[in-house]
C-alpha atoms as a PDB file:
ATOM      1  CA  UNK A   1      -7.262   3.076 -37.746  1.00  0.00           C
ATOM      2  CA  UNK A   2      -9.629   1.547 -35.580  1.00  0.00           C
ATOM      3  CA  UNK A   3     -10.680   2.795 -32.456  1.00  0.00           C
ATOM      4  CA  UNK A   4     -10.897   0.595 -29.075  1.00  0.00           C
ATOM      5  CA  UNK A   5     -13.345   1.135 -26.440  1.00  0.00           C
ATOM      6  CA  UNK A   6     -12.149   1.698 -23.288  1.00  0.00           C
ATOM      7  CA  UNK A   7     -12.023  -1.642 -20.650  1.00  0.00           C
ATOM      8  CA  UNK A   8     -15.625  -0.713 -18.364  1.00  0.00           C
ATOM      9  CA  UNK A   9     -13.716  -3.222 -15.988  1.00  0.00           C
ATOM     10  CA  UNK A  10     -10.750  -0.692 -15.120  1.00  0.00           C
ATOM     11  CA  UNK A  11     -10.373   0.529 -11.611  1.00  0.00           C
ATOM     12  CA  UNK A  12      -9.676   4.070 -13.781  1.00  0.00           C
ATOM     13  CA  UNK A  13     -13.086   3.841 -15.306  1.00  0.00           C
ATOM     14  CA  UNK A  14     -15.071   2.647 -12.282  1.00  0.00           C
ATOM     15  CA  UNK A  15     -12.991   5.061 -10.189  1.00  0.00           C
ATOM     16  CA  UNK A  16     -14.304   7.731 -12.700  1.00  0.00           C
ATOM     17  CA  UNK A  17     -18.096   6.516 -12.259  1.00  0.00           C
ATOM     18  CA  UNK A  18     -17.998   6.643  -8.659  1.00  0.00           C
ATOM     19  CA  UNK A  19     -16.287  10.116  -8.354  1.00  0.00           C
ATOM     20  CA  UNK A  20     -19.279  11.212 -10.788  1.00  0.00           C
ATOM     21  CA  UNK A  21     -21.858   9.255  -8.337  1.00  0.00           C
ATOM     22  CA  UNK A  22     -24.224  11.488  -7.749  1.00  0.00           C
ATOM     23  CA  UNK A  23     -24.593  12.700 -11.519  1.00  0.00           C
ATOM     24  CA  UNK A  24     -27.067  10.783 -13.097  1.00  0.00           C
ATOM     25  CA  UNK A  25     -27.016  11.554 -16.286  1.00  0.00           C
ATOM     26  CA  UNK A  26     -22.937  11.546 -16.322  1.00  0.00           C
ATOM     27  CA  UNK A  27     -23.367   8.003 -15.109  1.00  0.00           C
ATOM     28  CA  UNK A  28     -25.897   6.768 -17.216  1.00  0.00           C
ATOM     29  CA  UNK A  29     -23.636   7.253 -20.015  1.00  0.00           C
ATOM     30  CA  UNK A  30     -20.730   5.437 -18.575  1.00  0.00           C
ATOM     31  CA  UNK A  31     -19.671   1.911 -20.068  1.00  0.00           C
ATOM     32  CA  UNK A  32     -20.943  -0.102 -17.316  1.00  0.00           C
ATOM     33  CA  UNK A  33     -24.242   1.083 -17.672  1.00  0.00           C
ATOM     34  CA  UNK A  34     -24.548  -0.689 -20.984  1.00  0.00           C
ATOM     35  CA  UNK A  35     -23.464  -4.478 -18.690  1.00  0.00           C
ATOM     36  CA  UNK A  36     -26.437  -7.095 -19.205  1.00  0.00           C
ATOM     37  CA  UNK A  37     -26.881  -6.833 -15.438  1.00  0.00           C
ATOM     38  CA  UNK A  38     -27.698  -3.378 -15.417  1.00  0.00           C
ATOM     39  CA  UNK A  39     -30.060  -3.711 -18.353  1.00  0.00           C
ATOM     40  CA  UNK A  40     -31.651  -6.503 -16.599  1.00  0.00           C
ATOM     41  CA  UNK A  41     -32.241  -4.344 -13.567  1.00  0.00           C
ATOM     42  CA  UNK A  42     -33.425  -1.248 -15.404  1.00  0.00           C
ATOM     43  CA  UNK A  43     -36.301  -4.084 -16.575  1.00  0.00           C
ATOM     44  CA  UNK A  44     -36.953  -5.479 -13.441  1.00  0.00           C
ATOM     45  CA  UNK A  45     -37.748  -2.107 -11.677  1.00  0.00           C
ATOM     46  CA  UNK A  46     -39.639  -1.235 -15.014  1.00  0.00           C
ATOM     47  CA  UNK A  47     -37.522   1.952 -15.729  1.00  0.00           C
ATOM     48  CA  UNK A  48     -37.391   3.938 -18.947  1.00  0.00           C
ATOM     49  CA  UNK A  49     -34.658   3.159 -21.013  1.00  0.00           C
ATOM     50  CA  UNK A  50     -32.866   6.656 -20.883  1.00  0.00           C
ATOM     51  CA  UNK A  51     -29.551   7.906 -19.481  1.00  0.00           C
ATOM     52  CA  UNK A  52     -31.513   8.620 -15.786  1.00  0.00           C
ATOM     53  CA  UNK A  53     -32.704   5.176 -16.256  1.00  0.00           C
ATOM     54  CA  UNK A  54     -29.415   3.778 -16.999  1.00  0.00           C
ATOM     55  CA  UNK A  55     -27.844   5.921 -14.306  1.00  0.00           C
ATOM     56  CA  UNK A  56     -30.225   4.482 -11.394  1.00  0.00           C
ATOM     57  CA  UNK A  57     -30.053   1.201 -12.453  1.00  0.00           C
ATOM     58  CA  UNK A  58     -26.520   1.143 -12.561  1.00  0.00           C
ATOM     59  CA  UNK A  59     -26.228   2.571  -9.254  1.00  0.00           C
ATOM     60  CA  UNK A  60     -28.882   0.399  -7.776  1.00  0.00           C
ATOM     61  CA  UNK A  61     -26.195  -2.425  -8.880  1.00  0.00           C
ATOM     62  CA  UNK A  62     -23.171  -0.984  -7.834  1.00  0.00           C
ATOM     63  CA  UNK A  63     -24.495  -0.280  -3.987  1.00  0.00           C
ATOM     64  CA  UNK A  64     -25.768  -4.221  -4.397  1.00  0.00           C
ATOM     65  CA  UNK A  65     -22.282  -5.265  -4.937  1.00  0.00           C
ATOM     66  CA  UNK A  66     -20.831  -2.991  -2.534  1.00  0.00           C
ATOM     67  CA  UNK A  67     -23.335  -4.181  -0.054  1.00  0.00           C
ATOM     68  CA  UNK A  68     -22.068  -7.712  -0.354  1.00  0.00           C
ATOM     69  CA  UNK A  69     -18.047  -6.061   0.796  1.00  0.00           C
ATOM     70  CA  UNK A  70     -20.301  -5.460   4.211  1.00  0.00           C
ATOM     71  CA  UNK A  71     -18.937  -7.209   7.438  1.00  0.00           C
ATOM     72  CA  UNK A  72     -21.552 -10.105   8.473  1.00  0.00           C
ATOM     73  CA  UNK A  73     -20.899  -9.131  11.977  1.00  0.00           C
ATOM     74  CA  UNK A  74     -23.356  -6.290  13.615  1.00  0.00           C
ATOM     75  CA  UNK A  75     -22.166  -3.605  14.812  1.00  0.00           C
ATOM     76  CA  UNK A  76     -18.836  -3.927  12.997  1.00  0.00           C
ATOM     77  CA  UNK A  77     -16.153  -1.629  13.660  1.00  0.00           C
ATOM     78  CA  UNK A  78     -15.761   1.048  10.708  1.00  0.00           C
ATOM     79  CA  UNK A  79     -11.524   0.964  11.550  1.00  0.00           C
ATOM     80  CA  UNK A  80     -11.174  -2.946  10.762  1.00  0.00           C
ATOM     81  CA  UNK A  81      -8.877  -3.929   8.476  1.00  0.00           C
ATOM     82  CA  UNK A  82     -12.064  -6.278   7.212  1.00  0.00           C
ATOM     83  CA  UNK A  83     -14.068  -4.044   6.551  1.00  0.00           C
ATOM     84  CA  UNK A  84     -12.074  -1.004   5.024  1.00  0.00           C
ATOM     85  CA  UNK A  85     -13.320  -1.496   1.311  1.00  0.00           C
ATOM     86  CA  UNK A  86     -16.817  -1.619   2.723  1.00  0.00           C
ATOM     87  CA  UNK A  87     -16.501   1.537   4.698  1.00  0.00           C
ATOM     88  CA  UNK A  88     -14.014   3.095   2.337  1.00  0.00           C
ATOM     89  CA  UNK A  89     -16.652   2.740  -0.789  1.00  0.00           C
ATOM     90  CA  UNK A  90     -19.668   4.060   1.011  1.00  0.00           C
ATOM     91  CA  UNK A  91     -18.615   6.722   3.269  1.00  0.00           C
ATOM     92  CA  UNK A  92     -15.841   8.708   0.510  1.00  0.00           C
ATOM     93  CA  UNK A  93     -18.367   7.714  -2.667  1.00  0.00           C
ATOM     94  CA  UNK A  94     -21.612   7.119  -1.381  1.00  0.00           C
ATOM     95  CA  UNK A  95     -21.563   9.995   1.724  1.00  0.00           C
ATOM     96  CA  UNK A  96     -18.931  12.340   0.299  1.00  0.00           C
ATOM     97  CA  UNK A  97     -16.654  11.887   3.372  1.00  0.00           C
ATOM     98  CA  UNK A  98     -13.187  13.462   2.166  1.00  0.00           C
ATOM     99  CA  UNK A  99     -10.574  10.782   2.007  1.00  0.00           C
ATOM    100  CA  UNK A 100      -8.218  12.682   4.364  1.00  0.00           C
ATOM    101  CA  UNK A 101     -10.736  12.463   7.155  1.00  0.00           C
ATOM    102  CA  UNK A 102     -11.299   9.031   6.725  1.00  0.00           C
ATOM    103  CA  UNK A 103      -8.180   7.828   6.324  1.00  0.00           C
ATOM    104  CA  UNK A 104      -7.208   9.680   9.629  1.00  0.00           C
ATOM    105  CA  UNK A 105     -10.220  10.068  12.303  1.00  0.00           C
ATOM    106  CA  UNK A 106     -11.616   6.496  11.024  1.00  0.00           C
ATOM    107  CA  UNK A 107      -8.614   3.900   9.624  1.00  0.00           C
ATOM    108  CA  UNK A 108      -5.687   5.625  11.206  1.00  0.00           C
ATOM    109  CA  UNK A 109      -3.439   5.299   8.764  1.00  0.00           C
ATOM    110  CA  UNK A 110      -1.384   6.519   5.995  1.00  0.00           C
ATOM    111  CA  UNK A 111      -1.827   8.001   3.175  1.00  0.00           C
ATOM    112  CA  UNK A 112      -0.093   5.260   1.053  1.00  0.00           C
ATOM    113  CA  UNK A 113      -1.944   2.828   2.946  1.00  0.00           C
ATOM    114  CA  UNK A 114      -5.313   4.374   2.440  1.00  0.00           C
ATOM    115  CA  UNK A 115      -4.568   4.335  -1.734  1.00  0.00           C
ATOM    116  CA  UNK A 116      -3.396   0.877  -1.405  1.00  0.00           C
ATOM    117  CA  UNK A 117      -7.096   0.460   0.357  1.00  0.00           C
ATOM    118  CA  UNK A 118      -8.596   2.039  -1.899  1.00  0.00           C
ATOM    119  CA  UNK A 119      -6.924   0.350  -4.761  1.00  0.00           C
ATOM    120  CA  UNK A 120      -8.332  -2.960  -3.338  1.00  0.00           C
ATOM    121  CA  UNK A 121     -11.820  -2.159  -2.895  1.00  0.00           C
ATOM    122  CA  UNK A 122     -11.814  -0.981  -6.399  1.00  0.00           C
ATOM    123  CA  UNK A 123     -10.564  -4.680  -7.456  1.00  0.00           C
ATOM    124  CA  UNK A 124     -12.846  -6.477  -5.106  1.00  0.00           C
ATOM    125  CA  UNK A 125     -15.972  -4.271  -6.425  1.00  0.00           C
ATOM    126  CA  UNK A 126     -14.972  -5.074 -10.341  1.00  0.00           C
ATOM    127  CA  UNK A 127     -14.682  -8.513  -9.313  1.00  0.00           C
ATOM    128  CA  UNK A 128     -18.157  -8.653  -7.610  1.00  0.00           C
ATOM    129  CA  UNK A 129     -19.342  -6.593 -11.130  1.00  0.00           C
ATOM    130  CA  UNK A 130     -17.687  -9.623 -13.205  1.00  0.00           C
ATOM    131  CA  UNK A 131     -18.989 -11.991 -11.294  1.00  0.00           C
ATOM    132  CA  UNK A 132     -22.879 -10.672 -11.730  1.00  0.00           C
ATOM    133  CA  UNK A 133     -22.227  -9.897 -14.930  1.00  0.00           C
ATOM    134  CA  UNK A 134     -21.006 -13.262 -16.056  1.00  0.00           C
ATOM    135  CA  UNK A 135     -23.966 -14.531 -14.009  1.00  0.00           C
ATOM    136  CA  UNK A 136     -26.080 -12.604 -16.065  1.00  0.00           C
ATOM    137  CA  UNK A 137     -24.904 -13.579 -19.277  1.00  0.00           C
ATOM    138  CA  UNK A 138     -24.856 -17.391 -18.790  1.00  0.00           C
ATOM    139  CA  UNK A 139     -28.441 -17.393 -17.379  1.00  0.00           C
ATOM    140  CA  UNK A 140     -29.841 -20.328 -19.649  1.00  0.00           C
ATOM    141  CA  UNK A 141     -26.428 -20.525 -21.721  1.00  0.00           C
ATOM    142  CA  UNK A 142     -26.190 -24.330 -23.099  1.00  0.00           C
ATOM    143  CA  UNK A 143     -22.659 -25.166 -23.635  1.00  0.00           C
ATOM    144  CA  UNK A 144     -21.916 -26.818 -26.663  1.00  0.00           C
ATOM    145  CA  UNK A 145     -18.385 -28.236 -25.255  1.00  0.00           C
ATOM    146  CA  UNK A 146     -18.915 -31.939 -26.008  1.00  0.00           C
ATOM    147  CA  UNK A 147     -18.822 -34.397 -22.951  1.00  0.00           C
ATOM    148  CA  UNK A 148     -15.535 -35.490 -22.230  1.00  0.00           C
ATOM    149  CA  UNK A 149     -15.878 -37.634 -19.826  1.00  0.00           C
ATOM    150  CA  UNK A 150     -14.205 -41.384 -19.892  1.00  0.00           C
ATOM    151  CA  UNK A 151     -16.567 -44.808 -20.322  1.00  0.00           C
ATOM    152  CA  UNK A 152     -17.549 -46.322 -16.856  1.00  0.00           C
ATOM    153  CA  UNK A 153     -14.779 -48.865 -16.223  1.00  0.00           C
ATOM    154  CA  UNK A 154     -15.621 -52.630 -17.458  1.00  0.00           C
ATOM    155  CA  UNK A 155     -13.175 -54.367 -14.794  1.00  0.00           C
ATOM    156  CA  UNK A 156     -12.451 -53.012 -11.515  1.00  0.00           C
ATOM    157  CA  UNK A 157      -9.083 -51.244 -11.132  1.00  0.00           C
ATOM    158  CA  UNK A 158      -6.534 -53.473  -9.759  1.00  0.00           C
ATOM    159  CA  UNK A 159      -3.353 -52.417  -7.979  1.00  0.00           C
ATOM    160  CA  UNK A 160      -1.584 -48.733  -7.704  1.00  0.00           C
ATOM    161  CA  UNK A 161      -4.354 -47.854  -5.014  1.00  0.00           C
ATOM    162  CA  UNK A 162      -2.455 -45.557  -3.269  1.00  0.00           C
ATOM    163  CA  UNK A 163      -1.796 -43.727  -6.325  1.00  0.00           C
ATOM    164  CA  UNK A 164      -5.356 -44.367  -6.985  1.00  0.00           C
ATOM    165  CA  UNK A 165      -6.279 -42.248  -4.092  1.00  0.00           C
ATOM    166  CA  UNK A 166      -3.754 -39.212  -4.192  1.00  0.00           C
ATOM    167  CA  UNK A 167      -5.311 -38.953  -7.919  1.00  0.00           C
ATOM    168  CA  UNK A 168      -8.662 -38.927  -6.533  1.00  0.00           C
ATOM    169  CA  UNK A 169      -7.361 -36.263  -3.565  1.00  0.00           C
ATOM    170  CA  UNK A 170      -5.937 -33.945  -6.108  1.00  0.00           C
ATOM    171  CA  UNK A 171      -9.192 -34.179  -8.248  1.00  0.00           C
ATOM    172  CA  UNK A 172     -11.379 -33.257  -5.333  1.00  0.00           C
ATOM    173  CA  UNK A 173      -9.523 -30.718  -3.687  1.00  0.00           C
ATOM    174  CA  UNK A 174     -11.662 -27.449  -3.014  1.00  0.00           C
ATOM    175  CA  UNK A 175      -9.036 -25.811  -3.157  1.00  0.00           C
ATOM    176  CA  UNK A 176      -9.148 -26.147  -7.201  1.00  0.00           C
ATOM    177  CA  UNK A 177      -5.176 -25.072  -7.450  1.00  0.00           C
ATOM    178  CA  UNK A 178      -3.730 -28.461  -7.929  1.00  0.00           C
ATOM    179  CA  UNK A 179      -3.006 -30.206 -11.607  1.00  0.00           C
ATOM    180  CA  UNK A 180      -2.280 -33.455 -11.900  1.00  0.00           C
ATOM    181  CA  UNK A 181      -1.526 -35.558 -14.870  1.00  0.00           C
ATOM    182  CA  UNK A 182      -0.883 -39.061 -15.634  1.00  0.00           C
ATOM    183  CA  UNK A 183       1.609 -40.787 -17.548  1.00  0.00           C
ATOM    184  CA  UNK A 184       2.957 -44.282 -19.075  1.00  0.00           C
ATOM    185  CA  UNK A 185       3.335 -46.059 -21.354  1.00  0.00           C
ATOM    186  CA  UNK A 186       1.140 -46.897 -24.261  1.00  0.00           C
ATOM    187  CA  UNK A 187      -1.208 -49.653 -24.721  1.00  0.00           C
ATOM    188  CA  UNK A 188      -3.304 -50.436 -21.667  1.00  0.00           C
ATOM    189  CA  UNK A 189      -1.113 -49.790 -18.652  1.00  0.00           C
ATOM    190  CA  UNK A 190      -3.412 -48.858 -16.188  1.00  0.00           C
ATOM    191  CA  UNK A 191      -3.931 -45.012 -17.456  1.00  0.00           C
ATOM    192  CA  UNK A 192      -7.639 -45.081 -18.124  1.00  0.00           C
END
């Protein structure tokens, strides 16, 4: 039987890390302390690799990623709906503010409402971990996908422009959600 390691990308297992916050060594143990970007940061501030290392360097990068869930507006106000994962993260993790007093002298709102925030500012943060994890890890990365790309076009494309340029809309959208694909015939008829 073999045995599976448990996803370090789970709200359940970050929720568990952040509930243990200010317990180094508890932390320093947990699965995200073993992510690339947390090794690179226990380098880069020239830490011993131990569990206390581990611990500070993982909480060094989960307060950078929770920093970046910060309104860019100064002073914000601590009851906007835009900046609830922000405030929710830092002041019931970070500050030890009991959820019931946040959810009712600072959001003002329910307690199903103040999960449901909570539940999203545990996504957003695993994104934001993904996201400098993945960054991490394809520092210098060559891809070896071959270059797919058609040959420059010998004759200028005649006709269809209108289709020409919805193509070309689609293709630059940055929006990224649209697919397009073309069709015909075989044998030359104006796909390439």
């Amino acid at each position: 039987m073999e045995v599976t390691k448990p996803d370090p990308f789970s709200s359940q297992s970050l929720l568990n890390l952040l509930k243990a916050w200010h317990k180094l060594q508890q932390i320093g143990v947990h699965p995200l302390a073993s992510l690339k970007v947390v090794e690179k940061r226990l380098h880069a501030v020239k830490r011993e690799d131990s569990a206390a290392g581990r611990g500070l360097s993982l909480r060094d990068v989960i307060q950078q990623a929770v920093e970046s869930l910060k309104p860019n507006v100064e002073p914000f106000d601590k009851a906007d709906i835009h900046a609830r994962p922000y405030v929710l993260l830092t002041e019931e993790y970070f500050n030890g503010l009991k959820p019931e007093y946040i959810q009712q002298a600072i959001f003002n709102v329910s307690a199903r409402t103040y999960q449901r925030a909570r539940q999203e500012a545990l996504e957003r943060l695993l994104g934001i971990l993904r996201q400098m994890e993945d960054e991490v890890r394809n520092v210098g990365a060559v891809s070896n996908a071959p270059f797919l790309a058609p040959p420059k076009h010998v004759y200028p494309l005649i006709g269809r422009y209108n289709l020409v340029q919805e193509v070309v809309h689609h293709l630059l959208d940055e929006r990224g959600t649209t697919c397009s694909a073309l069709s015909g015939l075989p044998g030359g008829l104006d796909k390439s």
